[in-house]
C-alpha atoms as a PDB file:
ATOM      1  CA  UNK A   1      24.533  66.936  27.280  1.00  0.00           C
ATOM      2  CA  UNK A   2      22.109  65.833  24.235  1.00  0.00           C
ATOM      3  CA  UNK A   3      25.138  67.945  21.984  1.00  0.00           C
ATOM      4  CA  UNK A   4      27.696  65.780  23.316  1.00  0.00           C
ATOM      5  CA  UNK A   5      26.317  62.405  22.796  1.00  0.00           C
ATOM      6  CA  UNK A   6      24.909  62.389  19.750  1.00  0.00           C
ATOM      7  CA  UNK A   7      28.274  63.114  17.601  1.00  0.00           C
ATOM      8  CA  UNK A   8      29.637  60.355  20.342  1.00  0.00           C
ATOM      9  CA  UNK A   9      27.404  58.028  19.098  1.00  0.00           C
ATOM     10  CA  UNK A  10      27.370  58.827  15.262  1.00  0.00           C
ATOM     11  CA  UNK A  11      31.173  58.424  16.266  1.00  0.00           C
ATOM     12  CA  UNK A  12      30.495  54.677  17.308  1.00  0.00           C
ATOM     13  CA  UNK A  13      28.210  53.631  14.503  1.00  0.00           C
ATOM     14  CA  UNK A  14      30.668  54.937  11.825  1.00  0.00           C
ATOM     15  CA  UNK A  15      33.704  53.738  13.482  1.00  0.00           C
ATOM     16  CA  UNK A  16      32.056  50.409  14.027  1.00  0.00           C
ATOM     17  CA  UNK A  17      30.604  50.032  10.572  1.00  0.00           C
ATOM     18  CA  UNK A  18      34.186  50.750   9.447  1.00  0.00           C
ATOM     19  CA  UNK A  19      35.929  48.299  11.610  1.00  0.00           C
ATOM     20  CA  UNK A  20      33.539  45.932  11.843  1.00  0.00           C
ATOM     21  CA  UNK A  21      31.843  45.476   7.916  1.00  0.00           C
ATOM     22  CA  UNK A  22      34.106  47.074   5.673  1.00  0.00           C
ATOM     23  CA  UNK A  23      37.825  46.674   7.358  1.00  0.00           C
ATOM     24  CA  UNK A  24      36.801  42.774   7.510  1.00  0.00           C
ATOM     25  CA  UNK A  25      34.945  42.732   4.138  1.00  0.00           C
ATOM     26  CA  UNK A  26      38.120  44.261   2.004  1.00  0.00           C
ATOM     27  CA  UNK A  27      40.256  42.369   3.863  1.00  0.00           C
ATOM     28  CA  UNK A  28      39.078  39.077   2.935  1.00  0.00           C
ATOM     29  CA  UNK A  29      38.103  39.606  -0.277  1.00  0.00           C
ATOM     30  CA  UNK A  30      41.512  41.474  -1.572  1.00  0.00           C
ATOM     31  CA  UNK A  31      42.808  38.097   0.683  1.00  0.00           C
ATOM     32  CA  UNK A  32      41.004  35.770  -1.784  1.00  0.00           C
ATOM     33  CA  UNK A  33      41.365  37.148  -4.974  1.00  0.00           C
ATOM     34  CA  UNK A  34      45.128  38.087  -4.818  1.00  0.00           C
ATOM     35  CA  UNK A  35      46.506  35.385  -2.679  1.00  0.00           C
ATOM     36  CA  UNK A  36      43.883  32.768  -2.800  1.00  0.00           C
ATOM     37  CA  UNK A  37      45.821  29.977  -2.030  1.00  0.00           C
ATOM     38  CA  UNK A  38      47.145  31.421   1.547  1.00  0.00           C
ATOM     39  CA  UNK A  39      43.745  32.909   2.463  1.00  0.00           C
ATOM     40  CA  UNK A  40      42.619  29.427   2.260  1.00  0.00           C
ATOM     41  CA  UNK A  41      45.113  27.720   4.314  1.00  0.00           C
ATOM     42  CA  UNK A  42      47.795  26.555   1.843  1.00  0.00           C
ATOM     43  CA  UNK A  43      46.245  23.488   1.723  1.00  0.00           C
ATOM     44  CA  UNK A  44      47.589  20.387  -0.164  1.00  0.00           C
ATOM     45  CA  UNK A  45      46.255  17.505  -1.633  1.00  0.00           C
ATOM     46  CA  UNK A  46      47.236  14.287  -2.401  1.00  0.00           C
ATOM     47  CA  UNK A  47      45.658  11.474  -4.438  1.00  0.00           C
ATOM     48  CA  UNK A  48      42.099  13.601  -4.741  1.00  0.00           C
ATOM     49  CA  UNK A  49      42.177  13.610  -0.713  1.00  0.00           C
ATOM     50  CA  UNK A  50      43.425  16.892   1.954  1.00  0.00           C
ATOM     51  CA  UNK A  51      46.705  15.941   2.710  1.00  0.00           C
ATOM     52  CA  UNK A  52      47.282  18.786   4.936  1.00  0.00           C
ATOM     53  CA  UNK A  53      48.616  22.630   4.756  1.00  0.00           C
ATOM     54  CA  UNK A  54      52.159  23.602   4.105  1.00  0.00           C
ATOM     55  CA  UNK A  55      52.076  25.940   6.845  1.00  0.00           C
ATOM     56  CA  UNK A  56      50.957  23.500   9.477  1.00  0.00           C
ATOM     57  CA  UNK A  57      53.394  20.660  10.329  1.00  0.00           C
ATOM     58  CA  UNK A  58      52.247  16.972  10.459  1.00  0.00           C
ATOM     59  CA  UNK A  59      52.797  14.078  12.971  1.00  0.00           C
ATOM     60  CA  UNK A  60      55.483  11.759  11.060  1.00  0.00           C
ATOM     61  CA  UNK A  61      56.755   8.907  13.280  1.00  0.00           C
ATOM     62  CA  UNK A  62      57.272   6.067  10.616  1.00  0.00           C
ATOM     63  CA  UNK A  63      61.172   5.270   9.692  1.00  0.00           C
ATOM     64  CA  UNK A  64      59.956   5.367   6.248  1.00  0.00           C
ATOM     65  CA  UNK A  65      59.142   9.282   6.659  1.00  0.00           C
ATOM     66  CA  UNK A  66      61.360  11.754   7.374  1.00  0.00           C
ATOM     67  CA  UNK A  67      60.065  13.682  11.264  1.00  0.00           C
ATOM     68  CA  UNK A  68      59.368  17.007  11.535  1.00  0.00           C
ATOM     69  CA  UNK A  69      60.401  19.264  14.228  1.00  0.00           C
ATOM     70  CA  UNK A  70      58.732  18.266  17.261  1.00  0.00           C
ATOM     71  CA  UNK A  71      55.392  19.838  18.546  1.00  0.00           C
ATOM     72  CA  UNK A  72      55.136  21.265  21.300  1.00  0.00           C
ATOM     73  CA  UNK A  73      51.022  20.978  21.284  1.00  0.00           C
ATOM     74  CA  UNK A  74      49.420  18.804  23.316  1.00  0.00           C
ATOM     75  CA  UNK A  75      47.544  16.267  24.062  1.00  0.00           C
ATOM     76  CA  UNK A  76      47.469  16.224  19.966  1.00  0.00           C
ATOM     77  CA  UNK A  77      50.568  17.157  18.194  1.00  0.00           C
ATOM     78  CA  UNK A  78      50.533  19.833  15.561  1.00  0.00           C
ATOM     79  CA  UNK A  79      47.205  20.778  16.546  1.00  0.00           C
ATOM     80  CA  UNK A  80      46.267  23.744  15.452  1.00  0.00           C
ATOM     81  CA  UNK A  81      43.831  24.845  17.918  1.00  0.00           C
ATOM     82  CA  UNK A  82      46.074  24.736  20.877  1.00  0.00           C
ATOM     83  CA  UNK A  83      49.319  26.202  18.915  1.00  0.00           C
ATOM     84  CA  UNK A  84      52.038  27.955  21.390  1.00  0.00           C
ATOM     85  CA  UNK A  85      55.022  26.815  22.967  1.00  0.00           C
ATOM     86  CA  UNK A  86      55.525  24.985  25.892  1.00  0.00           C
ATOM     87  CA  UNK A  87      57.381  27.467  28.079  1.00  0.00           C
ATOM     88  CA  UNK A  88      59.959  25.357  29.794  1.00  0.00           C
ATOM     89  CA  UNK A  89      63.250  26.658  29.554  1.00  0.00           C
ATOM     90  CA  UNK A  90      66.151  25.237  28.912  1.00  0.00           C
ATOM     91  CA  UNK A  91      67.150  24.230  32.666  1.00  0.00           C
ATOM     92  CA  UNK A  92      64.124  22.576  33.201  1.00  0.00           C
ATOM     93  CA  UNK A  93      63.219  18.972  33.855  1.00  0.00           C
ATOM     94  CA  UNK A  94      60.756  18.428  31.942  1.00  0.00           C
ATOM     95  CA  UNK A  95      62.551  20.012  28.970  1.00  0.00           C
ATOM     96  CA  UNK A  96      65.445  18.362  29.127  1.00  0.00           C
ATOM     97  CA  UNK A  97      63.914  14.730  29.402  1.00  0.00           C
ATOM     98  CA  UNK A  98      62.139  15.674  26.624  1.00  0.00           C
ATOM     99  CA  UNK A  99      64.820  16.452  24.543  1.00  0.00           C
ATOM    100  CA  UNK A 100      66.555  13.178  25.752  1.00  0.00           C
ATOM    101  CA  UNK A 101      63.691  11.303  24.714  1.00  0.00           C
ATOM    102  CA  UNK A 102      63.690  12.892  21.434  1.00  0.00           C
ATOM    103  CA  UNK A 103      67.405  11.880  21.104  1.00  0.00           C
ATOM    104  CA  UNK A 104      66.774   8.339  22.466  1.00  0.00           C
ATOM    105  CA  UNK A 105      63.637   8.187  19.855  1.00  0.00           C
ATOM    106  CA  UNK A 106      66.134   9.449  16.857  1.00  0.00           C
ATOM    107  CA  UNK A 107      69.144   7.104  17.661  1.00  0.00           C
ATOM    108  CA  UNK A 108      66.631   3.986  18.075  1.00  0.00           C
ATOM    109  CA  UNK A 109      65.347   4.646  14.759  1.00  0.00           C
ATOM    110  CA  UNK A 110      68.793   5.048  12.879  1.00  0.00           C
ATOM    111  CA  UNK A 111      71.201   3.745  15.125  1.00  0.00           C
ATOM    112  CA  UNK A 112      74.305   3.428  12.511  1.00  0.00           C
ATOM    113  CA  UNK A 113      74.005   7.494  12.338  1.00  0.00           C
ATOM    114  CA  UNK A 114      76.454   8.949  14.596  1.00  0.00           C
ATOM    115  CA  UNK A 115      76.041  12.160  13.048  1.00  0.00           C
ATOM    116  CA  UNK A 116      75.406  15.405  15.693  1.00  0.00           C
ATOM    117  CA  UNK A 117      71.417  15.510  15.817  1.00  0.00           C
ATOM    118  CA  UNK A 118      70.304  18.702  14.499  1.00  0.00           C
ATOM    119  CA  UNK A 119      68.326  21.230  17.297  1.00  0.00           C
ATOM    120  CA  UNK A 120      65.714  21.221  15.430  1.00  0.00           C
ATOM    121  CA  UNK A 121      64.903  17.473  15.436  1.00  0.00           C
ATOM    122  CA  UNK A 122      64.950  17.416  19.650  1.00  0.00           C
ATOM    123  CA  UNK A 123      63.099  20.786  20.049  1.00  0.00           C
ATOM    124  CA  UNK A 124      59.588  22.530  19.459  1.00  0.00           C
ATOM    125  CA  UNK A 125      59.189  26.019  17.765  1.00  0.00           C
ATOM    126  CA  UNK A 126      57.630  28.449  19.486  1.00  0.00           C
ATOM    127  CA  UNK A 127      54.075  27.916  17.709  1.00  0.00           C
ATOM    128  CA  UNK A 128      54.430  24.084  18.474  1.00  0.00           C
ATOM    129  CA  UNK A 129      53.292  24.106  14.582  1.00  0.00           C
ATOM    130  CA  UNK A 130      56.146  24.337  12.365  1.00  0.00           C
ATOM    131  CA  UNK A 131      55.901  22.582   9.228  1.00  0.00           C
ATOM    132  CA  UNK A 132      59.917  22.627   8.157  1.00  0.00           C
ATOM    133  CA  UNK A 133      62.668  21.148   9.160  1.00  0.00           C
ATOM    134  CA  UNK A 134      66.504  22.618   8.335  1.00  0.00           C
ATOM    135  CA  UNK A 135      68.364  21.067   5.778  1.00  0.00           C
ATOM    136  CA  UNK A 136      70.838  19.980   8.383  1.00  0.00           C
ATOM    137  CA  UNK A 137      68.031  17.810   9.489  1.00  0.00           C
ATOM    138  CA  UNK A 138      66.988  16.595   6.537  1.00  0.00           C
ATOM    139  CA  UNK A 139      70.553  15.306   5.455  1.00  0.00           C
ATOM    140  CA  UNK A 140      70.678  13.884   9.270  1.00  0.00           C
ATOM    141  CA  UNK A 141      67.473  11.688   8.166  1.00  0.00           C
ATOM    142  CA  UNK A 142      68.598  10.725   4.835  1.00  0.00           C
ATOM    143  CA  UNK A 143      70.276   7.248   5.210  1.00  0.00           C
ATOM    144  CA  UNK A 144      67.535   6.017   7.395  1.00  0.00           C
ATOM    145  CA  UNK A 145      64.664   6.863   4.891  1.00  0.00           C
ATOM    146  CA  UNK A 146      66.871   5.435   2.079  1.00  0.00           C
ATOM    147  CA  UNK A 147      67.510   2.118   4.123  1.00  0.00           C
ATOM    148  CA  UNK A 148      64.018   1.460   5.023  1.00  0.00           C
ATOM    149  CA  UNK A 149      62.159   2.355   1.755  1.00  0.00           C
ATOM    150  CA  UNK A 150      65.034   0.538  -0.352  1.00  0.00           C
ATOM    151  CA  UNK A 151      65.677   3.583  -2.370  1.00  0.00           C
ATOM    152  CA  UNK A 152      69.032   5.222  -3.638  1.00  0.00           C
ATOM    153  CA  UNK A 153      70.330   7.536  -1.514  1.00  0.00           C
ATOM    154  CA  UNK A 154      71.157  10.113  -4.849  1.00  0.00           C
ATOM    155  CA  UNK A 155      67.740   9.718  -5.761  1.00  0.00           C
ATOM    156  CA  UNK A 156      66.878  11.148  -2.020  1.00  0.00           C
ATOM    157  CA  UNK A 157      68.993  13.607  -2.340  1.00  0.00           C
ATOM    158  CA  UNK A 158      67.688  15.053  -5.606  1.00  0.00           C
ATOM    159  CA  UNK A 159      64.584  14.809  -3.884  1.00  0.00           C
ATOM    160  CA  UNK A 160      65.488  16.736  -0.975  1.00  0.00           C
ATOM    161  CA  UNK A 161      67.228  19.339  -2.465  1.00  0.00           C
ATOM    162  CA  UNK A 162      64.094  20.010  -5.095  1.00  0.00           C
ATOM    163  CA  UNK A 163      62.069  20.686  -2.102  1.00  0.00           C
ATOM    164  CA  UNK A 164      64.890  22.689  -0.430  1.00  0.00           C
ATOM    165  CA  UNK A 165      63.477  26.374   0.050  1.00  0.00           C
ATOM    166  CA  UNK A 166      66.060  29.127   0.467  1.00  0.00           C
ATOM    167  CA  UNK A 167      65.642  31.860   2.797  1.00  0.00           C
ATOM    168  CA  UNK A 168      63.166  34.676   1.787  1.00  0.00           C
ATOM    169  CA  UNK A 169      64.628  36.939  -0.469  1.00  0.00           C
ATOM    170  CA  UNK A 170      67.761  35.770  -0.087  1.00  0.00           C
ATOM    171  CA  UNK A 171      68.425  37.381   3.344  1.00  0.00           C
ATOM    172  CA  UNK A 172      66.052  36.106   5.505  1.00  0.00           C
ATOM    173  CA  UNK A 173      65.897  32.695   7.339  1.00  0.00           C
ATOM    174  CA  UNK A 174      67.937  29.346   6.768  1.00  0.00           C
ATOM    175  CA  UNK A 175      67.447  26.736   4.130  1.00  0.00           C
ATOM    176  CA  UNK A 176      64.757  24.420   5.064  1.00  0.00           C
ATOM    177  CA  UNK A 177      62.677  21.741   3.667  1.00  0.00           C
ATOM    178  CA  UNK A 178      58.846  21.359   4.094  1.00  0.00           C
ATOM    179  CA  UNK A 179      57.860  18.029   5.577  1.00  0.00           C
ATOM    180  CA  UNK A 180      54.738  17.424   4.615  1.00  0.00           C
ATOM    181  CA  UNK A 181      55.204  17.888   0.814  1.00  0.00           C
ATOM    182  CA  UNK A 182      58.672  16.358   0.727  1.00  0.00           C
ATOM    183  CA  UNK A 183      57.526  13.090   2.523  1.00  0.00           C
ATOM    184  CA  UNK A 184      54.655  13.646  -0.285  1.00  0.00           C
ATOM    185  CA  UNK A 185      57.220  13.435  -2.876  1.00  0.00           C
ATOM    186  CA  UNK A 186      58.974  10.575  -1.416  1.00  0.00           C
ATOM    187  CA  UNK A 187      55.600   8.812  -1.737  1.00  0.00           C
ATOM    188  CA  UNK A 188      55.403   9.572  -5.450  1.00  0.00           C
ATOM    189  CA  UNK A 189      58.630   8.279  -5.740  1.00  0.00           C
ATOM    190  CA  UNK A 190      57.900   5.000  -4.412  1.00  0.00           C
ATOM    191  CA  UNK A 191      54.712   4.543  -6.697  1.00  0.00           C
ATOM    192  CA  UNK A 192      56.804   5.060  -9.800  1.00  0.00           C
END
């Protein structure tokens, strides 16, 4: 018996040691040397102060900022800590008054724009986190933003389309525009 559990346990130690120091240990520090910024969160800041992370949406409900896809986190939106979706389908009460809400909420705030809403505006992602919005949605938000911060609607557009990220490698995904950093911009714009 004594032959059998002793290479068992050297077994353990060395197969812990490996997975649990030096797995861990190479991970993280190949994680902050070669892609620092992501290893630390993508975070961004603004005026000397943590704005936020570009890969965790923010809670935008001022006319003056362009909204982010909903989240589907609660009680706190776009919290991290409770990220997942919100599992009601598509049939569901709940879901759907949501969604009308949403649409009630959008057409309140713009109501000249008679534009189709874009999906994205009236539903979560699956995380409950996403920090982009689709350029359709984007566009769909422009004249509102323009008419409430008194600001040329080219100018927004240049704007948008600078932070307009195209889909990874040029294969994968849609167009779509980061909220956090392009509401960012539009600050900037406003001081200057």
């Amino acid at each position: 018996m004594k032959t059998l559990i002793r290479p068992a346990l050297s077994l353990f130690v060395l197969l812990s040691v490996i997975t649990g120091i030096i797995y861990p240990l190479a991970t993280t520090v190949i994680g902050k040397t070669i892609f620092a910024d992501k290893a630390g969160g993508s975070l961004i800041e603004a005026n000397h102060q943590l704005a936020g992370s570009r890969l965790i949406g923010q809670n935008f409900s001022h006319p003056n900022y362009f909204w982010g896809r909903p989240s589907a986190t609660s009680p706190i939106p776009y919290n991290g800590m409770s990220s997942g979706g919100s599992n009601l389908g598509q049939t569901n009460p709940a879901q759907k008054a949501a969604v009308v809400d949403r649409i009630k909420a959008l057409r309140d705030a713009d109501p000249d724009n008679t534009t189709a809403i874009p999906v994205d505006l009236v539903t979560a992602s699956a995380s409950g986190l996403d920090p982009h919005i689709s350029l359709a949605a984007a566009n769909y938000q422009m004249q509102r933003v323009a008419k409430v911060r008194n600001l040329d609607i080219s100018a927004l557009k240049q704007l948008v389309a600078y932070h307009t990220e195209t889909p990874q490698f040029g294969l994968f995904g849609e167009a779509r525009v980061n909220v956090l950093q392009l509401n960012l911009a539009l600050d900037e714009l406003n001081k200057s």
